[in-house]
Protein backbone atom coordinates (compact mmCIF):
# COMPACT_ATOMS: atom_id res chain seq x y z
CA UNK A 1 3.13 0.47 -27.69
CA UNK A 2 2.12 -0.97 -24.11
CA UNK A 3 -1.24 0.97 -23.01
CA UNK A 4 -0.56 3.46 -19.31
CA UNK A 5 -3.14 0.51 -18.02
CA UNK A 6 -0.58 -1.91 -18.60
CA UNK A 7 2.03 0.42 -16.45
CA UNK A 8 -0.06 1.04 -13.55
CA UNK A 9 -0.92 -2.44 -13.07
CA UNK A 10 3.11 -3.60 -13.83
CA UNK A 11 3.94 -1.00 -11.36
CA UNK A 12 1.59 -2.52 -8.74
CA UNK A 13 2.44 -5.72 -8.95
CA UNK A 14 6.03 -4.52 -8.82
CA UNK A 15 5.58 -2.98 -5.48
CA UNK A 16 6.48 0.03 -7.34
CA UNK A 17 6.09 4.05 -7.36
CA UNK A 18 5.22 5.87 -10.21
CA UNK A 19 3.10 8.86 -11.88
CA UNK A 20 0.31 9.19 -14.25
CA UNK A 21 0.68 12.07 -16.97
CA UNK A 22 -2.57 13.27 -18.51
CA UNK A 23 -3.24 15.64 -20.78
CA UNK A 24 -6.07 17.67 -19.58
CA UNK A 25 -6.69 20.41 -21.27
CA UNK A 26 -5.52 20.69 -25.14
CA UNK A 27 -5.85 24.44 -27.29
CA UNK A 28 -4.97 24.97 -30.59
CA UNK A 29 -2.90 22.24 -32.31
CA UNK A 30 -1.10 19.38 -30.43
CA UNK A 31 0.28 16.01 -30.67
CA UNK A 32 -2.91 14.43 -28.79
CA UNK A 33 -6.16 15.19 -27.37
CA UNK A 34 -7.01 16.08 -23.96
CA UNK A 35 -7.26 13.04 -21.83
CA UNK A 36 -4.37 11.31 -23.27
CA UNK A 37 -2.28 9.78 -20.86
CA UNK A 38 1.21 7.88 -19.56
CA UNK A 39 2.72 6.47 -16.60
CA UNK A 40 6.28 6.97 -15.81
CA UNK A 41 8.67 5.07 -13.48
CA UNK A 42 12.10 5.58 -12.02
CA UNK A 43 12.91 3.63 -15.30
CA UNK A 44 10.41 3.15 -17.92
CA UNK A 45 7.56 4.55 -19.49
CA UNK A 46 4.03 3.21 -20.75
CA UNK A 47 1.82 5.18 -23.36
CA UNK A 48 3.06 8.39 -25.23
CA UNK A 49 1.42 12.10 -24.54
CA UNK A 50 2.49 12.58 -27.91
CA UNK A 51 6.12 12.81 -27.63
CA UNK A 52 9.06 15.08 -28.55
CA UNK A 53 9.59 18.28 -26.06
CA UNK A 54 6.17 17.72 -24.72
CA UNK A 55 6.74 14.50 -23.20
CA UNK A 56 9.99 14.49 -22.49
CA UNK A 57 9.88 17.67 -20.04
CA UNK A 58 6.23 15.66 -18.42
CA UNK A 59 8.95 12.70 -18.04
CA UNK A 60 11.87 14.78 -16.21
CA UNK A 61 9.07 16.51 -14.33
CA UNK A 62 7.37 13.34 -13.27
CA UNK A 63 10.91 11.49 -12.46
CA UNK A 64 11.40 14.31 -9.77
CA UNK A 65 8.21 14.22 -8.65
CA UNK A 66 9.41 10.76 -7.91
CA UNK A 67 12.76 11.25 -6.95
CA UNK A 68 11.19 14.08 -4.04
CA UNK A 69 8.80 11.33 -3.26
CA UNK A 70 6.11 13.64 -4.07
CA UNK A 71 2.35 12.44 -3.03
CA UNK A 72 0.42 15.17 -4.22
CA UNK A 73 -0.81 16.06 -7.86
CA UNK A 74 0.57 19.12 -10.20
CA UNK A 75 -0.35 20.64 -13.01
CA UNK A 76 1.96 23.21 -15.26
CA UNK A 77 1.13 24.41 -18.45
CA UNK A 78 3.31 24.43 -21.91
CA UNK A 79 3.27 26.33 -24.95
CA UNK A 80 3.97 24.04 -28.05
CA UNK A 81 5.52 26.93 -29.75
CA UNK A 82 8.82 27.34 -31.78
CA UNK A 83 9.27 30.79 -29.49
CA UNK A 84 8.92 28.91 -26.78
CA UNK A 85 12.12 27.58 -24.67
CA UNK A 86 11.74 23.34 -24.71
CA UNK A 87 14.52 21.48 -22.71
CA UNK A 88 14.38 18.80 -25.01
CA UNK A 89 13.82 20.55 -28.41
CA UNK A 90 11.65 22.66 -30.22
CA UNK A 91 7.71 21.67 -30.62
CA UNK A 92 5.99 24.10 -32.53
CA UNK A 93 2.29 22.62 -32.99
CA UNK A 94 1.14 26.37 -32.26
CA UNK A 95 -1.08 24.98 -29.54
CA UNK A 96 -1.25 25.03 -25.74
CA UNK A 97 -1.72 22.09 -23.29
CA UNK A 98 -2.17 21.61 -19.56
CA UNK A 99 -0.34 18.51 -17.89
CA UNK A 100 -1.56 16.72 -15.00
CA UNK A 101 0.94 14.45 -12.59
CA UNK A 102 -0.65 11.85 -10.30
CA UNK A 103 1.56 10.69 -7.93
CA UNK A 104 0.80 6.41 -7.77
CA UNK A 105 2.07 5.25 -4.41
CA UNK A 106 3.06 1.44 -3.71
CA UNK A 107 -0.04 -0.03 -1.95
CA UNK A 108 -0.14 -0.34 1.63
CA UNK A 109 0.49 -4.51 2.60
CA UNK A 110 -1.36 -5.73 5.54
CA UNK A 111 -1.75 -9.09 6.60
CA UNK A 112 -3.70 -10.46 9.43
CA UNK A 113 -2.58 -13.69 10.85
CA UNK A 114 -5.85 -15.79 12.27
CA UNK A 115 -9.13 -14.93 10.15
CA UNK A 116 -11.59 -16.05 13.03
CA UNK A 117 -14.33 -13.48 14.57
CA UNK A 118 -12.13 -10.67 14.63
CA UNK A 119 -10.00 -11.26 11.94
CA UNK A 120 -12.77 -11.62 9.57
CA UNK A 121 -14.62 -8.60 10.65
CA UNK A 122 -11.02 -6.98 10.23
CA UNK A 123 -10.61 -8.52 6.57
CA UNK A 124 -14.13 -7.29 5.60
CA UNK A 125 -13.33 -3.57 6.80
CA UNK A 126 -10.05 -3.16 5.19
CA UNK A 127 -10.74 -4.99 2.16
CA UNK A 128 -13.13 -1.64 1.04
CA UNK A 129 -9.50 -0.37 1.04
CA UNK A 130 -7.01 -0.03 -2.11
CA UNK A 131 -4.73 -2.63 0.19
CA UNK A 132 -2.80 -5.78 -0.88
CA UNK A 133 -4.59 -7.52 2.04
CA UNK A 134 -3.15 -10.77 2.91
CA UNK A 135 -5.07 -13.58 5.07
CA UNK A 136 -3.04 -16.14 6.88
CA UNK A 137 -4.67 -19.21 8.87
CA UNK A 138 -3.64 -22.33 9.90
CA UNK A 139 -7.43 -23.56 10.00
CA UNK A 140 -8.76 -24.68 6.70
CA UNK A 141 -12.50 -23.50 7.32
CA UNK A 142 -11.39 -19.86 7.93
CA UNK A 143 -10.40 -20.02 4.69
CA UNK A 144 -13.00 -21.61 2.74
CA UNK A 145 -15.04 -20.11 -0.19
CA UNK A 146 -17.92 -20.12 2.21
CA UNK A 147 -15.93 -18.24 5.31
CA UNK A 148 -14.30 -15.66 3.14
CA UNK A 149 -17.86 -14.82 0.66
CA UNK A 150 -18.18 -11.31 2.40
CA UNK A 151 -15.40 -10.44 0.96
CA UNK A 152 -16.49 -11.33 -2.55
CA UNK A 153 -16.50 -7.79 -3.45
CA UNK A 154 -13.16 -6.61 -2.20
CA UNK A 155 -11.48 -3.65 -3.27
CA UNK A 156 -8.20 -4.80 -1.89
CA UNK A 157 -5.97 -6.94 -3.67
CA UNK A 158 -6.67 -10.35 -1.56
CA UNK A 159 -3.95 -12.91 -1.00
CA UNK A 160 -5.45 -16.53 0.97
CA UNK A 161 -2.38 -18.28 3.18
CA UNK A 162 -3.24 -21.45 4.47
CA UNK A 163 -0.43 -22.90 6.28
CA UNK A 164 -1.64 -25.63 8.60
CA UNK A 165 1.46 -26.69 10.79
CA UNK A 166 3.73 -23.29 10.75
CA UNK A 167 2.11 -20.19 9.71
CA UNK A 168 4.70 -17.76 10.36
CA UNK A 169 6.80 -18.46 7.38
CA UNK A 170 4.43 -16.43 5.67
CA UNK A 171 6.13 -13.74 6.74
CA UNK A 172 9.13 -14.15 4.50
CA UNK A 173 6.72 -13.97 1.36
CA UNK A 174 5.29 -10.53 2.47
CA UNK A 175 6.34 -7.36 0.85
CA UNK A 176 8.62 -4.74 2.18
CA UNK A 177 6.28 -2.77 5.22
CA UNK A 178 3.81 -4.98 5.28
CA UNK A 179 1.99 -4.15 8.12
CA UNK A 180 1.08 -7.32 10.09
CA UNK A 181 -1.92 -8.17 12.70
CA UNK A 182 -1.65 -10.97 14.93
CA UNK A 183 -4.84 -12.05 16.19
CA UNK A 184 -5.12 -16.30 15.92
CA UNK A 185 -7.28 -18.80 18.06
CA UNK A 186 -3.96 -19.80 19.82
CA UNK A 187 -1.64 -17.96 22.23
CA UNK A 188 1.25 -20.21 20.93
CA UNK A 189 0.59 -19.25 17.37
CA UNK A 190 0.46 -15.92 18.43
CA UNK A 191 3.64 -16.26 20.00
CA UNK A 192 5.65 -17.82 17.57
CA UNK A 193 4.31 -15.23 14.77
CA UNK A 194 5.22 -12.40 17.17
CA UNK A 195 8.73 -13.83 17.89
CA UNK A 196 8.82 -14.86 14.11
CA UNK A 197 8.29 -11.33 13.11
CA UNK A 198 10.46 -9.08 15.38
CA UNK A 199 13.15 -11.26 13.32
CA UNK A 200 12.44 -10.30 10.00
CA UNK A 201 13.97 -7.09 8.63
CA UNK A 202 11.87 -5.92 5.85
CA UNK A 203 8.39 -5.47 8.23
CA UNK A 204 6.56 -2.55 9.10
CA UNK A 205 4.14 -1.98 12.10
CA UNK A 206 3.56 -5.59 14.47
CA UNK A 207 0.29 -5.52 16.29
CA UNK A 208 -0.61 -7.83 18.89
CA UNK A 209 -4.29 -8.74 20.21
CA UNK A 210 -4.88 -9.52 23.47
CA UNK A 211 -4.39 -8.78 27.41
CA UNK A 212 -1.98 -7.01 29.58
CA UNK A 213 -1.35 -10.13 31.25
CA UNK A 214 -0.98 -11.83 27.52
CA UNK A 215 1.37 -9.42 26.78
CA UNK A 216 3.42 -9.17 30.18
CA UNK A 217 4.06 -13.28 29.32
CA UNK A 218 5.08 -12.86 25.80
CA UNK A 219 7.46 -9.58 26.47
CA UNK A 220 9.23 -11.82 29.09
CA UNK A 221 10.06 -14.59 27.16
CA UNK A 222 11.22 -12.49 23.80
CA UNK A 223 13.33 -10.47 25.97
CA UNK A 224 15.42 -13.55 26.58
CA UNK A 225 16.71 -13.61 23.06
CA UNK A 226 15.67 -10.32 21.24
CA UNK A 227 16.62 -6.57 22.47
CA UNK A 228 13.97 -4.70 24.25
CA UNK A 229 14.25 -2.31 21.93
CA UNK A 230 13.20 -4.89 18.95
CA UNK A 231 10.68 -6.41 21.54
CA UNK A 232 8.66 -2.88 22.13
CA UNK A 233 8.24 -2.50 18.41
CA UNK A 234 4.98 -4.68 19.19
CA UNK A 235 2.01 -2.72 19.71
CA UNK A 236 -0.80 -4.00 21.86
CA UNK A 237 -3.36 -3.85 22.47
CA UNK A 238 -4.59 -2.99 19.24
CA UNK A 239 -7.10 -0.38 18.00
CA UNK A 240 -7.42 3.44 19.36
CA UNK A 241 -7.83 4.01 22.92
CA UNK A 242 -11.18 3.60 24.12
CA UNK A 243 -12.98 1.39 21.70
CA UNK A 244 -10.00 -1.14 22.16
CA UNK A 245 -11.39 -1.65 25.23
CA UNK A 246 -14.29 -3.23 24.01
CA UNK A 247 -14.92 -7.56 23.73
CA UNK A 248 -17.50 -7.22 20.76
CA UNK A 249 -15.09 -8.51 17.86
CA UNK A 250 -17.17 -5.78 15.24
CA UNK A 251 -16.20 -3.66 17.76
CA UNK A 252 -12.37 -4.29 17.96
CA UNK A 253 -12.01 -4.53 14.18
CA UNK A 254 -13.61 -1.12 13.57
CA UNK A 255 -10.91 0.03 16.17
CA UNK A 256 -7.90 -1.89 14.82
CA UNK A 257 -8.90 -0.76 11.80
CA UNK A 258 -9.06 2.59 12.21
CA UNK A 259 -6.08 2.92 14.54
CA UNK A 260 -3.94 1.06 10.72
CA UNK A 261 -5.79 3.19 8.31
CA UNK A 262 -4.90 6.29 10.17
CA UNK A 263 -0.81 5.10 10.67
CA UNK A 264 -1.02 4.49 6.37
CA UNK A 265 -2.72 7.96 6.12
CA UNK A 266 0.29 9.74 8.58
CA UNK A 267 3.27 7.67 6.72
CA UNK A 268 2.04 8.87 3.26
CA UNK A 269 1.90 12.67 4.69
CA UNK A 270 4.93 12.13 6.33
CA UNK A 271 6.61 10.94 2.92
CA UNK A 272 4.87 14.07 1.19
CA UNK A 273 6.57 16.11 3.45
């Protein structure tokens, strides 16, 4: 039997929702102790609460939590008693046990395209985050061991990209709503990333560094082949109002930052909602 370990981290790497089922309070007799747990998907299961009624009513009950795209914990109780009504068949242990489902959400993709001042200070601030944080660069140095040691202690799940002559093709490896930052050394890069982007139908958010005037160019040319609807999905500048303003690249990451962690933190209440 596969540990509920092995599930969350198959569900990760899956891109995949799921919930944790723990056991956390156990009286009288029952299958297994309190703090035995098991992760359930759409489709499969990892670890066993102890099985029979018990586990297969924390199973329907976790597969709607799922289904209702549920982001926020609950706990029920359940007698393990042969007077007691069980969906799935009687359990009659004698005992009494408390079940706990955690909602496990996919993990929010970002990827910032161009780690130089301000991308780097970006990578080092969101990679405190549970984030599959991908860094794209068509500079080698950016990249090195050496450039990228602050973020030797990353939380995030870090993915290097270095792409030397076309960088944008990353963006057909990235996962579905992957948020993406454009931010490189070079307006053209910039460009084609941009223009590379608004073409690809699985992406979430687009942000866009830079000037009005940067901007006013770029629009303009995009709108000769791409709908101005498509074309305003770009946001830009960057960051929240105010501290966007700012040229110090700590400062501008702290504000891009912020202005991305706070769009993940609305999306997942808007999805518990």
């Amino acid at each position: 039997m596969t540990t509920w370990i092995a599930g969350v981290t198959a569900l990760r790497a899956a891109r995949q929702r799921g919930v944790l089922v723990t056991l956390t309070d156990v009286r009288g007799h029952a299958p297994r102790e309190a703090g035995a747990k098991m992760v359930v998907s759409a489709t499969s299961t990892w670890a066993s609460i102890g099985g029979g009624n018990l586990e297969a009513d924390a199973v329907t009950r976790a597969r709607t939590q799922l289904s209702a795209g549920a982001v926020v914990p609950e706990t029920y109780t359940v007698s393990l008693s042969d007077k007691a009504p069980g969906q799935h068949g009687v359990q009659c242990c004698g005992g009494e046990v408390t079940v706990l489902l955690e909602p496990l959400p996919v993990v929010p993709a970002v990827a910032i395209f161009g780690v130089g001042h301000v991308g780097l200070e970006l990578a080092r601030i969101l990679a405190r985050h549970d984030l599959e944080l991908h860094l794209v660069d068509s500079r080698e140095e950016s990249l090195s061991d050496v450039a990228l040691a602050p973020l030797a202690d990353a939380v995030a799940n870090v993915h290097v990209h270095h792409i030397p002559v076309i960088p944008e093709l990353v963006l057909a490896e990235l996962p579905p709503g992957a948020r993406v930052l454009v931010l490189t050394h070079d307006h053209a890069e910039d460009y084609a990333i941009v223009d590379a982007a608004l073409r690809c139908d699985h992406l979430g958010a687009i942000g866009l560094i830079g000037s009005s005037a940067k901007w006013t160019r770029f629009r303009s040319r995009l709108l000769e082949s791409l709908p101005v609807g498509v074309v305003d999905r770009v946001q830009t500048p960057i960051g929240l109002p105010g501290l966007s303003a700012s040229k110090d690249p700590a400062a501008i990451a702290v504000s891009a930052a912020a202005a991305l962690l706070a769009s993940i933190d609305r999306e997942n209440a808007h999805a518990g909602g």
